[in-house]
PDB file of N, CA and C in Angstrom:
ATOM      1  N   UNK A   1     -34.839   7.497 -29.508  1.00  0.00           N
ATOM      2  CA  UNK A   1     -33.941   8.553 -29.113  1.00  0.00           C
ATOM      3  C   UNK A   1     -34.583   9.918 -29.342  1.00  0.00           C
ATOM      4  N   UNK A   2     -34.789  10.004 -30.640  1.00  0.00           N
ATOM      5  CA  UNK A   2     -35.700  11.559 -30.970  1.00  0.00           C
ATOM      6  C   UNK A   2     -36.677  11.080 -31.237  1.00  0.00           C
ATOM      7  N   UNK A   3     -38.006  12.186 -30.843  1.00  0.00           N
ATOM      8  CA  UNK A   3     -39.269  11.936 -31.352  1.00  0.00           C
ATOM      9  C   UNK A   3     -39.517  12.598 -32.728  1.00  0.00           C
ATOM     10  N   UNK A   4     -39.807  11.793 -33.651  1.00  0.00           N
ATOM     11  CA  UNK A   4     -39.577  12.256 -35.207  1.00  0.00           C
ATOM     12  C   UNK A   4     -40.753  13.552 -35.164  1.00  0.00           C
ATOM     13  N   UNK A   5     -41.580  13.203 -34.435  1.00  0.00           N
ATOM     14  CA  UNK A   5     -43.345  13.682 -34.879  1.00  0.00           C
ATOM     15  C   UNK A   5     -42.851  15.722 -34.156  1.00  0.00           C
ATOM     16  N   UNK A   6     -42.114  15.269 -33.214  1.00  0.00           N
ATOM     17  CA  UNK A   6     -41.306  16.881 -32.666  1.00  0.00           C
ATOM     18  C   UNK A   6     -40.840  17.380 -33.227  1.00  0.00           C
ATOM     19  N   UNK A   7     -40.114  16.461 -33.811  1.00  0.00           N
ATOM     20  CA  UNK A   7     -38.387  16.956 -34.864  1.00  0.00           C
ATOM     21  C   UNK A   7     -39.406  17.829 -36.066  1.00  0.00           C
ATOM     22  N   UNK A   8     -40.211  17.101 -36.627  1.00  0.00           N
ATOM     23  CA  UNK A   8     -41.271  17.502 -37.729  1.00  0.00           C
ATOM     24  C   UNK A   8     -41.661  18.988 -37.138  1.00  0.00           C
ATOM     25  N   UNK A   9     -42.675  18.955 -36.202  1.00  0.00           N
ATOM     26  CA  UNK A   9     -43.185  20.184 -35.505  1.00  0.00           C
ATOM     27  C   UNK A   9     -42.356  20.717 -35.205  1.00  0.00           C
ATOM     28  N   UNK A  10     -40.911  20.916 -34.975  1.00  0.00           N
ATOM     29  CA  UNK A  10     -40.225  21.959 -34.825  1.00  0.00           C
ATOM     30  C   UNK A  10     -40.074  22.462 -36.113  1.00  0.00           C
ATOM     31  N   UNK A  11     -39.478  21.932 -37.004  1.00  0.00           N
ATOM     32  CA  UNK A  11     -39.222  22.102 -38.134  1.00  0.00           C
ATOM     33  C   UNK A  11     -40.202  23.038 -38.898  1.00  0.00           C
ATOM     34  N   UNK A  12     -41.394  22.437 -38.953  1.00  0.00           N
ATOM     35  CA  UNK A  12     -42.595  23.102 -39.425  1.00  0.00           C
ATOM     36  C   UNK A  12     -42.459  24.804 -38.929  1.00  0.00           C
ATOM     37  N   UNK A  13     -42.513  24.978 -37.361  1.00  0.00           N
ATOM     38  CA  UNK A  13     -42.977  26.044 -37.075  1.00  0.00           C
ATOM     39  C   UNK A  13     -41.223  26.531 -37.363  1.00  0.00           C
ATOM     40  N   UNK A  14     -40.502  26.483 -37.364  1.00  0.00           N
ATOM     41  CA  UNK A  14     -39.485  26.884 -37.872  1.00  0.00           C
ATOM     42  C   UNK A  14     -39.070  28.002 -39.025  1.00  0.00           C
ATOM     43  N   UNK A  15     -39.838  27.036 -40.243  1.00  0.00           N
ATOM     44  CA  UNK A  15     -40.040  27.476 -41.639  1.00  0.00           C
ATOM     45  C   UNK A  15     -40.994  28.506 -41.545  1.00  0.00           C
ATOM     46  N   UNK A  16     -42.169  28.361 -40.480  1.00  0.00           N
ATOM     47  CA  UNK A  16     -43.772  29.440 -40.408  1.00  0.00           C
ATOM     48  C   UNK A  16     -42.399  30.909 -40.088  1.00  0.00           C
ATOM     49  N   UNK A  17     -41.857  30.681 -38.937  1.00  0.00           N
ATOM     50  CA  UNK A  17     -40.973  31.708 -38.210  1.00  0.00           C
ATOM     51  C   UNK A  17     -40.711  32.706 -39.300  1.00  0.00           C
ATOM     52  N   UNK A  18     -39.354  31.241 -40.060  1.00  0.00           N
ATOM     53  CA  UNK A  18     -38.574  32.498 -41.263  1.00  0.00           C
ATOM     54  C   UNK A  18     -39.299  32.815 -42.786  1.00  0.00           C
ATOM     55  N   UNK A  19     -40.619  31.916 -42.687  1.00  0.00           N
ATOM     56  CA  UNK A  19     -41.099  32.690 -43.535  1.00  0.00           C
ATOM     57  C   UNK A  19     -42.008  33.837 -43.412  1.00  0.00           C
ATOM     58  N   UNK A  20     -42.259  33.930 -42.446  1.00  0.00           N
ATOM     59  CA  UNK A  20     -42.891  35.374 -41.599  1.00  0.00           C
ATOM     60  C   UNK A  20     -41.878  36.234 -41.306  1.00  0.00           C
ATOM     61  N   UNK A  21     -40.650  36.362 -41.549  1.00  0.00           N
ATOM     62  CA  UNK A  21     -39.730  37.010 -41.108  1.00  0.00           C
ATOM     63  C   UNK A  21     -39.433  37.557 -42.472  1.00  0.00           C
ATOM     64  N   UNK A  22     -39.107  36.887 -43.579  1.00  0.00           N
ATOM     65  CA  UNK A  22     -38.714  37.208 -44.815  1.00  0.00           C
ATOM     66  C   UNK A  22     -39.873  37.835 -45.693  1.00  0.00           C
ATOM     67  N   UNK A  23     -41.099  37.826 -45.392  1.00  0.00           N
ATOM     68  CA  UNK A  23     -42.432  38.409 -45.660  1.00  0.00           C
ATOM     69  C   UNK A  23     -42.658  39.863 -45.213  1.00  0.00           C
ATOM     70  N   UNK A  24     -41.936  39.895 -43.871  1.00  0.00           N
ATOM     71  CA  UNK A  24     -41.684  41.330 -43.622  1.00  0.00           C
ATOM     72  C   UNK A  24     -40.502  42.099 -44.158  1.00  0.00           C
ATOM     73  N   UNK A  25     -39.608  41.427 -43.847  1.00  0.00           N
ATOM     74  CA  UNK A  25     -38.324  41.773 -45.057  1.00  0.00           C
ATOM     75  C   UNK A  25     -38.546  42.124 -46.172  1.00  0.00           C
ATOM     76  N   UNK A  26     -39.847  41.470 -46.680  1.00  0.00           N
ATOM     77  CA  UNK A  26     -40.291  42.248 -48.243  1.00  0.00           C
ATOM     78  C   UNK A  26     -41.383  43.108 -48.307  1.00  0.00           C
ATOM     79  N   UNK A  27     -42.321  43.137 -47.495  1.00  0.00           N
ATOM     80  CA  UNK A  27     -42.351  44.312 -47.133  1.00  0.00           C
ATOM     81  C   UNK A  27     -41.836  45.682 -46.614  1.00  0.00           C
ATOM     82  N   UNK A  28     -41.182  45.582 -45.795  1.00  0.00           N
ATOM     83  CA  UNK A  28     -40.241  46.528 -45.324  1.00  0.00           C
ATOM     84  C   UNK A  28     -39.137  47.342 -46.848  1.00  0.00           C
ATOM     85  N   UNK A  29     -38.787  46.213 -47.726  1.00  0.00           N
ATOM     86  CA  UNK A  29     -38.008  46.877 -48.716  1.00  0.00           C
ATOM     87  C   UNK A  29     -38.963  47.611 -49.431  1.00  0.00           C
ATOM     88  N   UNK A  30     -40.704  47.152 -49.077  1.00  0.00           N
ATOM     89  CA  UNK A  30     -41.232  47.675 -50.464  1.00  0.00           C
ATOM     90  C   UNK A  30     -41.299  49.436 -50.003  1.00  0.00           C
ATOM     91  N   UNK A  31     -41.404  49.745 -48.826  1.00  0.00           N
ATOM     92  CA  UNK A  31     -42.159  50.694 -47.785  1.00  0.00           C
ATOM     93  C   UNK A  31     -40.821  51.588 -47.870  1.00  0.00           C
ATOM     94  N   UNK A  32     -39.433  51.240 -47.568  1.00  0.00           N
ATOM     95  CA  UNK A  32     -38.391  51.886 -47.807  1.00  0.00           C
ATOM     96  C   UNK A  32     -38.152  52.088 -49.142  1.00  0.00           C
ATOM     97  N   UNK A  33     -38.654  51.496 -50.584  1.00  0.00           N
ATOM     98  CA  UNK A  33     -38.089  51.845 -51.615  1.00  0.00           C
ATOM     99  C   UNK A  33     -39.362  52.833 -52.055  1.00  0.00           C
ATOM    100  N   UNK A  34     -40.469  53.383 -51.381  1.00  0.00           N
ATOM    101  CA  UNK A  34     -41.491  54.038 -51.903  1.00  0.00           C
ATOM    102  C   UNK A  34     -41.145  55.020 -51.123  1.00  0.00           C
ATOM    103  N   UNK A  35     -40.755  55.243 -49.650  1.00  0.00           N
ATOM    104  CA  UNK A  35     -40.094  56.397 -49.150  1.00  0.00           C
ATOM    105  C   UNK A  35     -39.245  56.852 -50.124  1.00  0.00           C
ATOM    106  N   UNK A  36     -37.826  56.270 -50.133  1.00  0.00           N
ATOM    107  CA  UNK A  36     -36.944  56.846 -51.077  1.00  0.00           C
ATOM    108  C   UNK A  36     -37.083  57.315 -52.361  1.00  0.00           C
ATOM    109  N   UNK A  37     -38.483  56.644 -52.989  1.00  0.00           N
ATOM    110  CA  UNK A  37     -38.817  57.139 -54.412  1.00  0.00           C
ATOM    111  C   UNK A  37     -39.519  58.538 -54.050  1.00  0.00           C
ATOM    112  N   UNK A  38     -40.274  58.645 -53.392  1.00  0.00           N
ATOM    113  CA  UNK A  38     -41.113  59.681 -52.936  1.00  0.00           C
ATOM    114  C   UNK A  38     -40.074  60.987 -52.475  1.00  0.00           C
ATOM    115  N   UNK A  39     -39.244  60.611 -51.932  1.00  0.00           N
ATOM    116  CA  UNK A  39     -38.084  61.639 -51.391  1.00  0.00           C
ATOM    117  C   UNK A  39     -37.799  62.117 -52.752  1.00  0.00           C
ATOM    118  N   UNK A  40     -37.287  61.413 -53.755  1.00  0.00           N
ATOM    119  CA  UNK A  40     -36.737  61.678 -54.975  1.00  0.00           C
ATOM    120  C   UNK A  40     -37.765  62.668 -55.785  1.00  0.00           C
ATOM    121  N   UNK A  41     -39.046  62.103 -55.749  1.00  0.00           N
ATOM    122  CA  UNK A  41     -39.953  63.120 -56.868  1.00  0.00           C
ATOM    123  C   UNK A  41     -40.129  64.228 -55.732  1.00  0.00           C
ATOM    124  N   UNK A  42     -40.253  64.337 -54.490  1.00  0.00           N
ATOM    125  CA  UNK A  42     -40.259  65.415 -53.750  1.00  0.00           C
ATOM    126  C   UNK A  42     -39.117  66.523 -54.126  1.00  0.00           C
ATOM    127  N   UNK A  43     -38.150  66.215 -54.288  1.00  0.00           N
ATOM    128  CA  UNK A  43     -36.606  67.397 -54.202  1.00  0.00           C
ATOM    129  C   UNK A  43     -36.046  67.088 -55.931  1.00  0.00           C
ATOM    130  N   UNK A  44     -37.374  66.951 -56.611  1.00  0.00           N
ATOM    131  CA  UNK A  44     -37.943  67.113 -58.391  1.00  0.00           C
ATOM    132  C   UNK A  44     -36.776  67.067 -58.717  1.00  0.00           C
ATOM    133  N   UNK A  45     -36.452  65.532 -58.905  1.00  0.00           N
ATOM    134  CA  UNK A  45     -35.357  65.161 -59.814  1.00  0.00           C
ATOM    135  C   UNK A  45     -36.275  64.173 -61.008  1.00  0.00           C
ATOM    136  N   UNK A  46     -37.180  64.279 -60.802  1.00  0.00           N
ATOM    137  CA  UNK A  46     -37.882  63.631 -61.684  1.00  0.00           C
ATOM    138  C   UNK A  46     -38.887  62.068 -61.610  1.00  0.00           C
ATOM    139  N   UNK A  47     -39.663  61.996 -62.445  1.00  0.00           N
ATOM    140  CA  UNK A  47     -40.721  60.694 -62.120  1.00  0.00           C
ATOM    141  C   UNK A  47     -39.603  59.586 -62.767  1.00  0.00           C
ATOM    142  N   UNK A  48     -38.554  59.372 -63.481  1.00  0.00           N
ATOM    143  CA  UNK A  48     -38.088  57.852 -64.084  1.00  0.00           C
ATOM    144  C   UNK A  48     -36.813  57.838 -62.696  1.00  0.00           C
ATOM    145  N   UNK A  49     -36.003  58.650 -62.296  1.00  0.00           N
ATOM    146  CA  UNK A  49     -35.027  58.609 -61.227  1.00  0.00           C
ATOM    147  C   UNK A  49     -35.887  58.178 -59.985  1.00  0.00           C
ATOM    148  N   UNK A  50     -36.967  58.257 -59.807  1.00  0.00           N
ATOM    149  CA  UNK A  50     -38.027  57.822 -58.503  1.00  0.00           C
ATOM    150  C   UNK A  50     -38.532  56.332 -59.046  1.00  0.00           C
ATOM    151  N   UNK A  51     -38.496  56.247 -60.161  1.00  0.00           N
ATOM    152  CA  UNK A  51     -39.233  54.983 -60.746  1.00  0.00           C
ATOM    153  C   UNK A  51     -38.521  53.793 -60.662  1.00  0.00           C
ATOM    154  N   UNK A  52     -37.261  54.042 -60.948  1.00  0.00           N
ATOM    155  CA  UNK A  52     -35.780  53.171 -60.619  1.00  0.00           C
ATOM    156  C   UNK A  52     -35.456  52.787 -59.922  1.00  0.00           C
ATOM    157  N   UNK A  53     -35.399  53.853 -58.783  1.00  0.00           N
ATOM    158  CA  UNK A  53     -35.449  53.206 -57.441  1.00  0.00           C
ATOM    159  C   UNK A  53     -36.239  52.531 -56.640  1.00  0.00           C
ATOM    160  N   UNK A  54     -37.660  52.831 -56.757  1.00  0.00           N
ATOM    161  CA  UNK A  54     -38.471  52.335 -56.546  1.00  0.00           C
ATOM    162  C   UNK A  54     -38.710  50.713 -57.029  1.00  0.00           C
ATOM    163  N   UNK A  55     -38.562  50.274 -58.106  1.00  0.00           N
ATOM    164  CA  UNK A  55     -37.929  49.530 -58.987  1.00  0.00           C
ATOM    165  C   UNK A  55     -37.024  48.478 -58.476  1.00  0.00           C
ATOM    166  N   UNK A  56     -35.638  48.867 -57.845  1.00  0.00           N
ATOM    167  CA  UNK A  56     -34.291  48.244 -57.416  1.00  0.00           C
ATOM    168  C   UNK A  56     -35.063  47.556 -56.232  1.00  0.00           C
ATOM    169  N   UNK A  57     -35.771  48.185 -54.927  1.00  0.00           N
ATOM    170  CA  UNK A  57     -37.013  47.821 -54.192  1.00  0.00           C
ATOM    171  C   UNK A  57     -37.608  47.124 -54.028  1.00  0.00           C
ATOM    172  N   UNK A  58     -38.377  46.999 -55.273  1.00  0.00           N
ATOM    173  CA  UNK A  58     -39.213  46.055 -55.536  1.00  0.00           C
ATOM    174  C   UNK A  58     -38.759  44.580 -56.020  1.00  0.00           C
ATOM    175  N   UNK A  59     -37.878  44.090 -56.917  1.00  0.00           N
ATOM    176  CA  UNK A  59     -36.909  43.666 -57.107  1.00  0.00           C
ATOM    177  C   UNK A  59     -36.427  42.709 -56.161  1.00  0.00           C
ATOM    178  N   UNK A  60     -35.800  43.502 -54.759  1.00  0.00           N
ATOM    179  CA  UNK A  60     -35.264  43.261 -53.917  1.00  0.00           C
ATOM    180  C   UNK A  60     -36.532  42.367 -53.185  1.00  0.00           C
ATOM    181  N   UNK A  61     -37.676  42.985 -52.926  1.00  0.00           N
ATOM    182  CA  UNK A  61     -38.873  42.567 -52.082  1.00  0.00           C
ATOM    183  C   UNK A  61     -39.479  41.179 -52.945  1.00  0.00           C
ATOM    184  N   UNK A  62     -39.238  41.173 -54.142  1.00  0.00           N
ATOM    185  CA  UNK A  62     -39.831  39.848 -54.986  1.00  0.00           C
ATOM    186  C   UNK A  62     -39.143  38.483 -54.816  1.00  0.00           C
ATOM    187  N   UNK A  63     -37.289  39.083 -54.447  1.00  0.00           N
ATOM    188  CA  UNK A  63     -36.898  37.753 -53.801  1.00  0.00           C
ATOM    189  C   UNK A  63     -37.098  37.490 -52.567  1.00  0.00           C
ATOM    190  N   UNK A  64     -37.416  38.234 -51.604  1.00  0.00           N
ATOM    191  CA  UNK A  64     -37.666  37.853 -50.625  1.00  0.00           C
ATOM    192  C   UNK A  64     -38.556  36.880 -50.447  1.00  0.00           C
ATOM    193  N   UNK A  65     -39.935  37.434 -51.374  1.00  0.00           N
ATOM    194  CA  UNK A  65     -41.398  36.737 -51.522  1.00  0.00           C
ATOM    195  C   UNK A  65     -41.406  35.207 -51.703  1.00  0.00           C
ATOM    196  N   UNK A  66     -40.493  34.903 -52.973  1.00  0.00           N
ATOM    197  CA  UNK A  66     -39.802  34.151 -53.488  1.00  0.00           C
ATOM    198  C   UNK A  66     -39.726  33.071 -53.074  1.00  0.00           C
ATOM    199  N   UNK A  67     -38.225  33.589 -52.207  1.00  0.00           N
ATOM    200  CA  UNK A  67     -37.554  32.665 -50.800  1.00  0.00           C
ATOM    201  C   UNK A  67     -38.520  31.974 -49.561  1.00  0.00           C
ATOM    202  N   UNK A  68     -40.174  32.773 -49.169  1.00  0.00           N
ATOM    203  CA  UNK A  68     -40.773  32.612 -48.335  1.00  0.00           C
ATOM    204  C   UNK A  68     -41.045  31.356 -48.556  1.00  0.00           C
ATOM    205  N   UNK A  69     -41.917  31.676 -50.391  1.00  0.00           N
ATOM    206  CA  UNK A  69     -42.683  30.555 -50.669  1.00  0.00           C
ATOM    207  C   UNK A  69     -41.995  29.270 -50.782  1.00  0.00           C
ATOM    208  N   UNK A  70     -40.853  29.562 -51.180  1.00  0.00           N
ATOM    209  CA  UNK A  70     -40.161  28.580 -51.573  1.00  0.00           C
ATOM    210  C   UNK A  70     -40.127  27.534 -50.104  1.00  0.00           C
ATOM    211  N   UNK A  71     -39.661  28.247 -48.659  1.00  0.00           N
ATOM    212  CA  UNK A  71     -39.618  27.769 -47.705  1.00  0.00           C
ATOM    213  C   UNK A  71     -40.920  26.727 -47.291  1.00  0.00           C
ATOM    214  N   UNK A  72     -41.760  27.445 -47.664  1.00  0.00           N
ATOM    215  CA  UNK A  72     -43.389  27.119 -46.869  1.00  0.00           C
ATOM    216  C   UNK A  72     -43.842  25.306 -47.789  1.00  0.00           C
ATOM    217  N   UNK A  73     -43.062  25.620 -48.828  1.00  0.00           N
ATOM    218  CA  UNK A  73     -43.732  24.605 -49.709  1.00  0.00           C
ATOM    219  C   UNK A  73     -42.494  23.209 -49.348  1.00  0.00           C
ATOM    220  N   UNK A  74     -41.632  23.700 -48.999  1.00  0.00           N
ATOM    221  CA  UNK A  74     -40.623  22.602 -48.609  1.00  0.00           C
ATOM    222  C   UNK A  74     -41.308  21.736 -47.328  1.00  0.00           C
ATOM    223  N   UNK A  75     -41.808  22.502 -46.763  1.00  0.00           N
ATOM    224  CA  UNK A  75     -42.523  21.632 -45.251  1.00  0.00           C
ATOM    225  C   UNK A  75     -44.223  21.008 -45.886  1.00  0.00           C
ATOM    226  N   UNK A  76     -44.263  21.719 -47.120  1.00  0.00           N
ATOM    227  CA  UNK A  76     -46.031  20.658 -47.212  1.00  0.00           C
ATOM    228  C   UNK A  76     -46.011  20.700 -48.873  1.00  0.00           C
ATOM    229  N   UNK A  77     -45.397  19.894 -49.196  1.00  0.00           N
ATOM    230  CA  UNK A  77     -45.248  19.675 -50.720  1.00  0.00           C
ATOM    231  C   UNK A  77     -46.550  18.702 -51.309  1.00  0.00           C
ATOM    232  N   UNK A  78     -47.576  18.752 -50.960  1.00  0.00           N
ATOM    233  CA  UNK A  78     -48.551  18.164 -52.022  1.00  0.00           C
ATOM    234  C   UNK A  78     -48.357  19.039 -53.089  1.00  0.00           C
ATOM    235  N   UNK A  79     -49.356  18.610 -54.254  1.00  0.00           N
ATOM    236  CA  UNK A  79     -49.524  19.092 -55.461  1.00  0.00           C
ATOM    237  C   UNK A  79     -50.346  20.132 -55.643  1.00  0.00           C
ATOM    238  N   UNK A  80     -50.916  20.457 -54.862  1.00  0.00           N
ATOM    239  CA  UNK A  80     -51.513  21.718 -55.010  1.00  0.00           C
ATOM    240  C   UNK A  80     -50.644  22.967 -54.352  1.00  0.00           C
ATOM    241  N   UNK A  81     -50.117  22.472 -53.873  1.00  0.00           N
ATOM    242  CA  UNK A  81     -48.794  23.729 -53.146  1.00  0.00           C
ATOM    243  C   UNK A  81     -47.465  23.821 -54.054  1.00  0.00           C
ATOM    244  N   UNK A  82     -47.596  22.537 -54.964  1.00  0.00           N
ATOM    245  CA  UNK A  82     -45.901  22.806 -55.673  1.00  0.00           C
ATOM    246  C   UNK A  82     -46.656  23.865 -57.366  1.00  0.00           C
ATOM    247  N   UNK A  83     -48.345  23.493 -57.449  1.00  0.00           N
ATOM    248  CA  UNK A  83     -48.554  24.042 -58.465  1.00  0.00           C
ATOM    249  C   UNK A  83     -48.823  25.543 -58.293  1.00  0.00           C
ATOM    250  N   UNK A  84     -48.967  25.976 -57.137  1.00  0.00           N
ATOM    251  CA  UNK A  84     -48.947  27.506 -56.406  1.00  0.00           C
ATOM    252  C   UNK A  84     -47.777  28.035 -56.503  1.00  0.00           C
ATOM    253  N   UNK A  85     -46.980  27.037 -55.571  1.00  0.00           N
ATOM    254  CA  UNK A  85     -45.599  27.043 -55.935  1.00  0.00           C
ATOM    255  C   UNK A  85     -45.038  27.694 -57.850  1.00  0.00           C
ATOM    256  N   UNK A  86     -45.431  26.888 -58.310  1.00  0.00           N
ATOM    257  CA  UNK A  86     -44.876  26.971 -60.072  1.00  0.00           C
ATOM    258  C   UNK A  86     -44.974  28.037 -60.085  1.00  0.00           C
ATOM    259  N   UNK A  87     -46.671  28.663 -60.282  1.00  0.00           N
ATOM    260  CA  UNK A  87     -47.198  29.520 -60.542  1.00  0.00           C
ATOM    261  C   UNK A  87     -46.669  31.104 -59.963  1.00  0.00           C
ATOM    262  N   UNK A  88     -46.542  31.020 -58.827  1.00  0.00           N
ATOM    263  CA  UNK A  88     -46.128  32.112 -58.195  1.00  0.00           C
ATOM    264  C   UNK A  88     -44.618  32.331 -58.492  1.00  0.00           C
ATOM    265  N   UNK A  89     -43.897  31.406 -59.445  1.00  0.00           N
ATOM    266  CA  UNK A  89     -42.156  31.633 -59.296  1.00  0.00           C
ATOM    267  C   UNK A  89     -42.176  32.080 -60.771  1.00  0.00           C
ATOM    268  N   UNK A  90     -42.888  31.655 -61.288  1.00  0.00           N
ATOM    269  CA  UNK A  90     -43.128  31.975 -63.163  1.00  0.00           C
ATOM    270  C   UNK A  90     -43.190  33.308 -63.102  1.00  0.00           C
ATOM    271  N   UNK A  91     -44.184  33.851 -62.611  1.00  0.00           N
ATOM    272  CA  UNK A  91     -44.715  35.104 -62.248  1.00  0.00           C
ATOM    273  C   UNK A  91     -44.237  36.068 -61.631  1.00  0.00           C
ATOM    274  N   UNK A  92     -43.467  35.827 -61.072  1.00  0.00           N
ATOM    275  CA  UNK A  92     -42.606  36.726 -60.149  1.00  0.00           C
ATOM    276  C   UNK A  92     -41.008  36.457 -60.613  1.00  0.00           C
ATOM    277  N   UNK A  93     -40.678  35.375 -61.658  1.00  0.00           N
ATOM    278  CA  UNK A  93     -39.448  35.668 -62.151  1.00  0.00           C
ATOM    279  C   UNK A  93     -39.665  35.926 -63.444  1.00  0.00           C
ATOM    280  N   UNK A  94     -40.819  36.504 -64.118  1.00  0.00           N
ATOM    281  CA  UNK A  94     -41.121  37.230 -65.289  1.00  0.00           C
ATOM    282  C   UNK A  94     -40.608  38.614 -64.950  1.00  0.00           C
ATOM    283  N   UNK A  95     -41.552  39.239 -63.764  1.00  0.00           N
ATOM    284  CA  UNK A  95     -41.980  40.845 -62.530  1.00  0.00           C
ATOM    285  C   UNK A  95     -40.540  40.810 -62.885  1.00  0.00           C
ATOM    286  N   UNK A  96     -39.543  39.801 -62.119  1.00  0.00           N
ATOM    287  CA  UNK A  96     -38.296  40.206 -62.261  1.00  0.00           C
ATOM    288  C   UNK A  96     -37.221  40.617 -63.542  1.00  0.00           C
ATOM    289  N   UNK A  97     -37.910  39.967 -64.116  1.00  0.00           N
ATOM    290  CA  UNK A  97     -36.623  39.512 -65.959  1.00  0.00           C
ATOM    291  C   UNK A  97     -36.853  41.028 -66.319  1.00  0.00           C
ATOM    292  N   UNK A  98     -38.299  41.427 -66.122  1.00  0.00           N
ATOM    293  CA  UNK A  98     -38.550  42.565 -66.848  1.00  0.00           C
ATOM    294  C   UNK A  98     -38.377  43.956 -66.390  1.00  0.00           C
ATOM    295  N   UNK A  99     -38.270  43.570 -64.702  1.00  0.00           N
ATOM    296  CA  UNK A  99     -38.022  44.606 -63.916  1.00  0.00           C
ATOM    297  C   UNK A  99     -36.149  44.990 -64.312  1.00  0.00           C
ATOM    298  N   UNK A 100     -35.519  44.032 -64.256  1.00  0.00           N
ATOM    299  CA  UNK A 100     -33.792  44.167 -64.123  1.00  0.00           C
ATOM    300  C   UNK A 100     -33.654  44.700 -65.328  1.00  0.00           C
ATOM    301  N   UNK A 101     -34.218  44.446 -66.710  1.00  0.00           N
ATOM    302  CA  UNK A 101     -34.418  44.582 -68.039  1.00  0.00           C
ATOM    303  C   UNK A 101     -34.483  45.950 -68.073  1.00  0.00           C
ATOM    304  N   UNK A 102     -35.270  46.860 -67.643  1.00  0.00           N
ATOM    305  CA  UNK A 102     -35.989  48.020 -67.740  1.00  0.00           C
ATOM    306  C   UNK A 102     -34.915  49.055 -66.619  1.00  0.00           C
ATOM    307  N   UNK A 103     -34.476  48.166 -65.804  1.00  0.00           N
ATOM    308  CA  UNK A 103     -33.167  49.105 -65.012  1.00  0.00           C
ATOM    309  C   UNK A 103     -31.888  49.102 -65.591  1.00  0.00           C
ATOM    310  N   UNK A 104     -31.360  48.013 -66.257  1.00  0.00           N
ATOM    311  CA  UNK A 104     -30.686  48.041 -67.191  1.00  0.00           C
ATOM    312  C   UNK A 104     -30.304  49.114 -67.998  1.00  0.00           C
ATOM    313  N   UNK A 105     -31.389  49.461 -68.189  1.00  0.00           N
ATOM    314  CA  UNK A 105     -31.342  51.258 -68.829  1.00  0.00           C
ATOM    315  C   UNK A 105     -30.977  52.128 -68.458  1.00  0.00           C
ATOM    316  N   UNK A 106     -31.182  52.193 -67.131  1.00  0.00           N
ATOM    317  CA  UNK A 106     -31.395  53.454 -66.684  1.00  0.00           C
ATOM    318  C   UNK A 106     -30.088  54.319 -66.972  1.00  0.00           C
ATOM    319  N   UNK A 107     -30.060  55.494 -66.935  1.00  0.00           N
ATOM    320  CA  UNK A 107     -29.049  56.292 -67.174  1.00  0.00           C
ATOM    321  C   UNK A 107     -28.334  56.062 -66.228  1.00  0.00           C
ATOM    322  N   UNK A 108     -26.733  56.637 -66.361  1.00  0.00           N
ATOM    323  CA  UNK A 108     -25.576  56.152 -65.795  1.00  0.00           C
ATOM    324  C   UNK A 108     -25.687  57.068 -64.335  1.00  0.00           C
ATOM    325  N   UNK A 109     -26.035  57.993 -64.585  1.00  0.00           N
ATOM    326  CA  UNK A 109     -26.144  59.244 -63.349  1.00  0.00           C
ATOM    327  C   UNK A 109     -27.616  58.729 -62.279  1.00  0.00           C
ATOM    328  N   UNK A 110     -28.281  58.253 -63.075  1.00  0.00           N
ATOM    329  CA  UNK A 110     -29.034  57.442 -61.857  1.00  0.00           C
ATOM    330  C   UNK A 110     -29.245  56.426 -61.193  1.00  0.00           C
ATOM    331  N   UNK A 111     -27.917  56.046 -61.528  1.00  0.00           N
ATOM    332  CA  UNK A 111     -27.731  54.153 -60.728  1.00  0.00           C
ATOM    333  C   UNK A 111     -27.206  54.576 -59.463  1.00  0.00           C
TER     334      UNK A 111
END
């Protein structure tokens, strides 16, 4: 009835699609949260109110990253992709613990 070996190849290029889609998505947040930081130290409200935001940004762009990999490794799960996999989620949900940690702070007037 279905050809599995299609169903597969769709699937595959599927995941390539939205993980190329969500790769720009995190880029794009990183490029808009460095505009907006840059706007901020421009009209000198200061380097930690630019840093924050910049920050919230980045943040935002790490789950995206995240989500890609996460996708890419669902379609080719050997062991060398789930240990890339590990590696890259350890690492980027450290970036994060410490990033939310450090905004946490921030003063009330600059959230």
């Amino acid at each position: 009835m279905f050809d599995l070996a299609f169903l597969r190849e769709l699937l595959v290029s599927s995941v390539h699609v939205f993980q190329l889609l969500l790769e720009t998505i995190s880029v794009i947040c990183v490029v808009i949260g460095l505009v907006k930081a840059l706007i901020i130290l421009v009209q000198l409200k200061g380097g930690r109110a630019a840093r924050y935001r910049f920050g919230d940004w980045l943040a935002t762009a790490l789950e995206f990253q995240l989500a890609a990999d996460i996708l890419v490794t669902t379609v080719d799960p050997d062991l060398d992709s789930l240990i890339k996999l590990a590696i890259i989620a350890v690492i980027r949900t450290f970036l994060n613990y410490f990033l939310a940690k450090e905004l946490e702070h921030k003063p009330h007037f600059e959230k």
